[in-house]
N, C-alpha and C. Protein backbone atom coordinates (compact mmCIF):
# COMPACT_ATOMS: atom_id res chain seq x y z
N UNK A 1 -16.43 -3.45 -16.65
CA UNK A 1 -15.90 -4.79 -16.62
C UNK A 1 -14.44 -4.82 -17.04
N UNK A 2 -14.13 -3.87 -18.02
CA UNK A 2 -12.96 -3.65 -18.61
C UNK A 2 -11.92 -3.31 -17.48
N UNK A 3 -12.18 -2.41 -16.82
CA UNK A 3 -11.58 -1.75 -15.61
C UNK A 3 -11.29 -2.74 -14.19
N UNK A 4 -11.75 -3.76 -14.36
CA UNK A 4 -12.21 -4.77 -13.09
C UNK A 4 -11.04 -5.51 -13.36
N UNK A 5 -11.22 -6.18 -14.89
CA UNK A 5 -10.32 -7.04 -15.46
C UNK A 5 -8.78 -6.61 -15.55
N UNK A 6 -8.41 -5.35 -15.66
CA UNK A 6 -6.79 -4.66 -15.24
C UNK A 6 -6.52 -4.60 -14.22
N UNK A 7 -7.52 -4.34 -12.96
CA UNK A 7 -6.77 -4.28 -11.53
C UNK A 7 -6.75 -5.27 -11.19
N UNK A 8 -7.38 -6.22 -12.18
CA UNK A 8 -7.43 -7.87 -11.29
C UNK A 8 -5.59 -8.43 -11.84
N UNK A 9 -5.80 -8.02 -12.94
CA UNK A 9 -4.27 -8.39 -13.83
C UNK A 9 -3.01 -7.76 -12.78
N UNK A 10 -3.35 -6.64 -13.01
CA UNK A 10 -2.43 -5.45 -12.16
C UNK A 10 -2.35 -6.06 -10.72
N UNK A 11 -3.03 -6.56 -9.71
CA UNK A 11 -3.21 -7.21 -8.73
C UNK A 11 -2.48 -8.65 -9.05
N UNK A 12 -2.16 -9.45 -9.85
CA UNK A 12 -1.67 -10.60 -10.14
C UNK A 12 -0.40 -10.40 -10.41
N UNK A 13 -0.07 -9.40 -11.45
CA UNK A 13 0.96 -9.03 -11.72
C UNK A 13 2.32 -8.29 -10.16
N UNK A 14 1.28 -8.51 -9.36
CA UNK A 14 1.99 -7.75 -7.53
C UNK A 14 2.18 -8.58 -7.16
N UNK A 15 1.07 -9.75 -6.93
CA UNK A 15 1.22 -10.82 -6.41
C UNK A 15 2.62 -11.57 -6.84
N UNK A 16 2.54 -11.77 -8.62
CA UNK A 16 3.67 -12.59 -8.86
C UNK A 16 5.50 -11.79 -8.07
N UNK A 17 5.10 -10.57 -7.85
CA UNK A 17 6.53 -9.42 -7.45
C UNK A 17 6.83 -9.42 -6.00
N UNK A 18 5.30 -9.76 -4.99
CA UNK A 18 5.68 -10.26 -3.50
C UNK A 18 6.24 -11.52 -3.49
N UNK A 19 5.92 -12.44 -4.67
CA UNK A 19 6.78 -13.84 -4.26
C UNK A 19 8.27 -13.62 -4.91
N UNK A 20 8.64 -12.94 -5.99
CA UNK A 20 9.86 -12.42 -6.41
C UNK A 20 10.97 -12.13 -4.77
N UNK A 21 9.61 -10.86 -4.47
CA UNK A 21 10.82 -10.00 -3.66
C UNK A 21 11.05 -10.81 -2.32
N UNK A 22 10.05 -11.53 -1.90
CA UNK A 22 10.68 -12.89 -0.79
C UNK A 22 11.53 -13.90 -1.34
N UNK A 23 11.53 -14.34 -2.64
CA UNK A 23 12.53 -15.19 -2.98
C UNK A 23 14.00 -15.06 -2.81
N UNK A 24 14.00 -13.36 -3.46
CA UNK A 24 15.18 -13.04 -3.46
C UNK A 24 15.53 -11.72 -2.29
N UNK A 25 14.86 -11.90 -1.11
CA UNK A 25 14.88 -11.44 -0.01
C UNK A 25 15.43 -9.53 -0.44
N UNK A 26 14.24 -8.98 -1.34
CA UNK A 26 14.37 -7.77 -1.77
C UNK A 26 14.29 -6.89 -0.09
N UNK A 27 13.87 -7.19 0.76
CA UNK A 27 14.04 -5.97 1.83
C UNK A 27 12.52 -5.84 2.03
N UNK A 28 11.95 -5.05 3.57
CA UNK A 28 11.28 -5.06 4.25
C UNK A 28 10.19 -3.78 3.44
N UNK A 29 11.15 -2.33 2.64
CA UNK A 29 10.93 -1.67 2.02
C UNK A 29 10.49 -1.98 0.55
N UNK A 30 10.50 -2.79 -0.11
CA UNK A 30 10.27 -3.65 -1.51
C UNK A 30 8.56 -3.80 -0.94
N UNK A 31 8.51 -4.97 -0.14
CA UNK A 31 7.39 -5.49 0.30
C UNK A 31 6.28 -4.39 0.68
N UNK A 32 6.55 -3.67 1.49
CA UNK A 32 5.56 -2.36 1.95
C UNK A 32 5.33 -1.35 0.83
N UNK A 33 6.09 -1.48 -0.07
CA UNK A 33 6.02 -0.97 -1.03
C UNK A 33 4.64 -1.42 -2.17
N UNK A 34 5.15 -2.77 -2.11
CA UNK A 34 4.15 -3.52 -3.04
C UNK A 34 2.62 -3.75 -2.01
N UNK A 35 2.80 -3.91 -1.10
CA UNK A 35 1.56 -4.16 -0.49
C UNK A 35 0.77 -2.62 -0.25
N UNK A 36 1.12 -1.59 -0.35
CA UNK A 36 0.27 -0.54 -0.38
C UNK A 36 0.26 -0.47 -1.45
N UNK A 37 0.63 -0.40 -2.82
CA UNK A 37 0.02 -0.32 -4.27
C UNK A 37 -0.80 -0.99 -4.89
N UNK A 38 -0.79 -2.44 -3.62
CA UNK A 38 -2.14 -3.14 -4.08
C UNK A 38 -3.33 -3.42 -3.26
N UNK A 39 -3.31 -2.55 -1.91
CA UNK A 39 -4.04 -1.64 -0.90
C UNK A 39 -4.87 -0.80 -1.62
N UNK A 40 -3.89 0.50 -2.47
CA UNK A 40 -4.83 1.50 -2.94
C UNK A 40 -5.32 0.63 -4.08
N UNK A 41 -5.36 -0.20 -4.88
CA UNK A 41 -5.92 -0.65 -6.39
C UNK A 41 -6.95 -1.18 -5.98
N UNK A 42 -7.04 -2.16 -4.46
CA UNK A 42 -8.26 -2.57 -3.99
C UNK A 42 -9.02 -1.27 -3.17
N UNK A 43 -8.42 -0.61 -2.86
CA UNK A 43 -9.64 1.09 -2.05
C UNK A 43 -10.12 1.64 -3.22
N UNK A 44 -9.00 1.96 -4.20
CA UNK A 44 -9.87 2.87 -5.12
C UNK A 44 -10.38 2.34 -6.31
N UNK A 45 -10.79 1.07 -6.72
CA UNK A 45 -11.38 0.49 -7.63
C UNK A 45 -12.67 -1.01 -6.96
N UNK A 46 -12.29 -1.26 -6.20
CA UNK A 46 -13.31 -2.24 -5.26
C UNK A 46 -14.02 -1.79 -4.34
N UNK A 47 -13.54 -0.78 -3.94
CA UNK A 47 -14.41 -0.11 -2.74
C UNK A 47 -15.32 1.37 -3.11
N UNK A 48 -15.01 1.32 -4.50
CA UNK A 48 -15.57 2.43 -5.40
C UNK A 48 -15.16 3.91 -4.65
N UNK A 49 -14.17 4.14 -4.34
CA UNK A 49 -13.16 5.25 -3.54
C UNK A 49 -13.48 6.39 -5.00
N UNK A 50 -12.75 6.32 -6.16
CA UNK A 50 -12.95 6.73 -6.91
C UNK A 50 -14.32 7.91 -7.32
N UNK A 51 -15.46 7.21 -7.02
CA UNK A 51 -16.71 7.70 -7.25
C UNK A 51 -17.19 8.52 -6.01
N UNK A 52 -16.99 8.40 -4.49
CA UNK A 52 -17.21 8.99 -3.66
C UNK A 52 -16.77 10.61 -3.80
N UNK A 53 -17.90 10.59 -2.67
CA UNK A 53 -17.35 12.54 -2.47
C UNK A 53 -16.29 13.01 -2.03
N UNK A 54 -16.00 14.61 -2.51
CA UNK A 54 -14.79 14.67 -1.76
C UNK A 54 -14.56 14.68 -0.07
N UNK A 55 -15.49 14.53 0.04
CA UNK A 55 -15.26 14.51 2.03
C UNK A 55 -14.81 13.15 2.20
N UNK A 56 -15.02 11.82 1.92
CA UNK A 56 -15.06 10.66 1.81
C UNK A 56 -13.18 10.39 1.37
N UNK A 57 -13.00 10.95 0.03
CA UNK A 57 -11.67 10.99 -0.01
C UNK A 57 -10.80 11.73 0.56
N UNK A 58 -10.98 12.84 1.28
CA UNK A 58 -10.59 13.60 1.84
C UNK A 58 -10.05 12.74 3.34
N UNK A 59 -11.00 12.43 3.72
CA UNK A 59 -10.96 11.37 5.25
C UNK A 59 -9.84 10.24 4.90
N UNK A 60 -10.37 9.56 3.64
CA UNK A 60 -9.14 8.15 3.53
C UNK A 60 -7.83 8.74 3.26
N UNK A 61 -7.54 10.03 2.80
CA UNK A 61 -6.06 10.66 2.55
C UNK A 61 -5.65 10.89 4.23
N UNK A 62 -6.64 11.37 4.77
CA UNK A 62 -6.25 11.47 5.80
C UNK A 62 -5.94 10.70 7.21
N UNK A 63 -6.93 9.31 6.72
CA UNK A 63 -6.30 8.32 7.67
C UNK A 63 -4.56 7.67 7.05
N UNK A 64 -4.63 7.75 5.51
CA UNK A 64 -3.21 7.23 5.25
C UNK A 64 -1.86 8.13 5.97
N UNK A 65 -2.34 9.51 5.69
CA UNK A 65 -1.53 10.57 6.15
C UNK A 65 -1.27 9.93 7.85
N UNK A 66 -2.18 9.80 8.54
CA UNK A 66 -1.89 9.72 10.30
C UNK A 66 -1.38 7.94 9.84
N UNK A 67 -1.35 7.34 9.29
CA UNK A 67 -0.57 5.93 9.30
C UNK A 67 0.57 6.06 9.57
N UNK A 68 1.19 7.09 8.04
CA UNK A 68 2.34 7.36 7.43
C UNK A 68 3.06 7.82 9.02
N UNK A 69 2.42 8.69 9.78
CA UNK A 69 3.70 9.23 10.75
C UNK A 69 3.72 8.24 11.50
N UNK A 70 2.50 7.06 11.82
CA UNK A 70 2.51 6.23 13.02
C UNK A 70 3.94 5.15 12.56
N UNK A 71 3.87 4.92 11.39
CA UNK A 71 4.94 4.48 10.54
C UNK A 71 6.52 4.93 10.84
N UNK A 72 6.36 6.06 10.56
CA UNK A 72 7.18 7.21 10.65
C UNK A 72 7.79 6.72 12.57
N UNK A 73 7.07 6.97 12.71
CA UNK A 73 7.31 6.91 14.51
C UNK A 73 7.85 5.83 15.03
N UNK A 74 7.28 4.55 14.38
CA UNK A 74 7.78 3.07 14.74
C UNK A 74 9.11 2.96 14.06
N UNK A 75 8.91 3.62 12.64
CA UNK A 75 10.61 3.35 12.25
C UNK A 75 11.75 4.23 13.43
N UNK A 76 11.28 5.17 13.53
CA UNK A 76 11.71 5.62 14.66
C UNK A 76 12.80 5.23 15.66
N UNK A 77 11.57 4.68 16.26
CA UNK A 77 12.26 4.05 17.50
C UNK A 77 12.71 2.82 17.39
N UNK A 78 12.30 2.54 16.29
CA UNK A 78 13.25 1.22 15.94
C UNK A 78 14.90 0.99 15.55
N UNK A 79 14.90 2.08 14.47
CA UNK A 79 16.25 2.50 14.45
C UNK A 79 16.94 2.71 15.83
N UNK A 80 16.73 3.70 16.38
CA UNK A 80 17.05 4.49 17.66
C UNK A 80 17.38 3.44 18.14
N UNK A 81 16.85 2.13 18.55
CA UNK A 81 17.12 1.00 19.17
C UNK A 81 18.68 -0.13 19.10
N UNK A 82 18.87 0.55 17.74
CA UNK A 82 20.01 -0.19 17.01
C UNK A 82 21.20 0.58 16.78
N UNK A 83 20.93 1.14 17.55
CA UNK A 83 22.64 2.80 17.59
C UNK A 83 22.93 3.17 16.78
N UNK A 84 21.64 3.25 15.74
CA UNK A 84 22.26 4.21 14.22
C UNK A 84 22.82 5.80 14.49
């Protein structure tokens, strides 16, 4: 219960930092930032990630890993788009 009650805090405490970083228009990188740290707090404490086997975590590292390049790829060509 103890543990429930910090990621819920820790989760509030993000929340109050996504309305920060839109207020003061922190950047596209601020935001993606904060929204995957409170991605993994809800995978690995709500979805009981933590307690699973290692094949189980093994797989979710590995779907983040194939995100990261799809990520990777869109920044990409996005730049590329803008004659950096």
């Amino acid at each position: 219960m103890k543990t429930h009650l910090l990621v819920w805090l820790s989760l509030m405490l993000l929340l109050g930092l996504t309305v920060v970083a839109w207020q003061y228009h922190l950047g596209f990188l601020m935001a993606l930032a904060i929204a995957v740290t409170k991605a993994a707090l809800v995978i690995a404490f709500f979805m009981h990630l933590r307690k699973e086997s290692p094949l189980t975590k093994f797989v979710a590292g590995a779907v983040l890993f194939w995100l990261l390049i799809l990520f990777g790829f869109t920044l990409a060509d996005y730049f590329s788009r803008l004659g950096f």
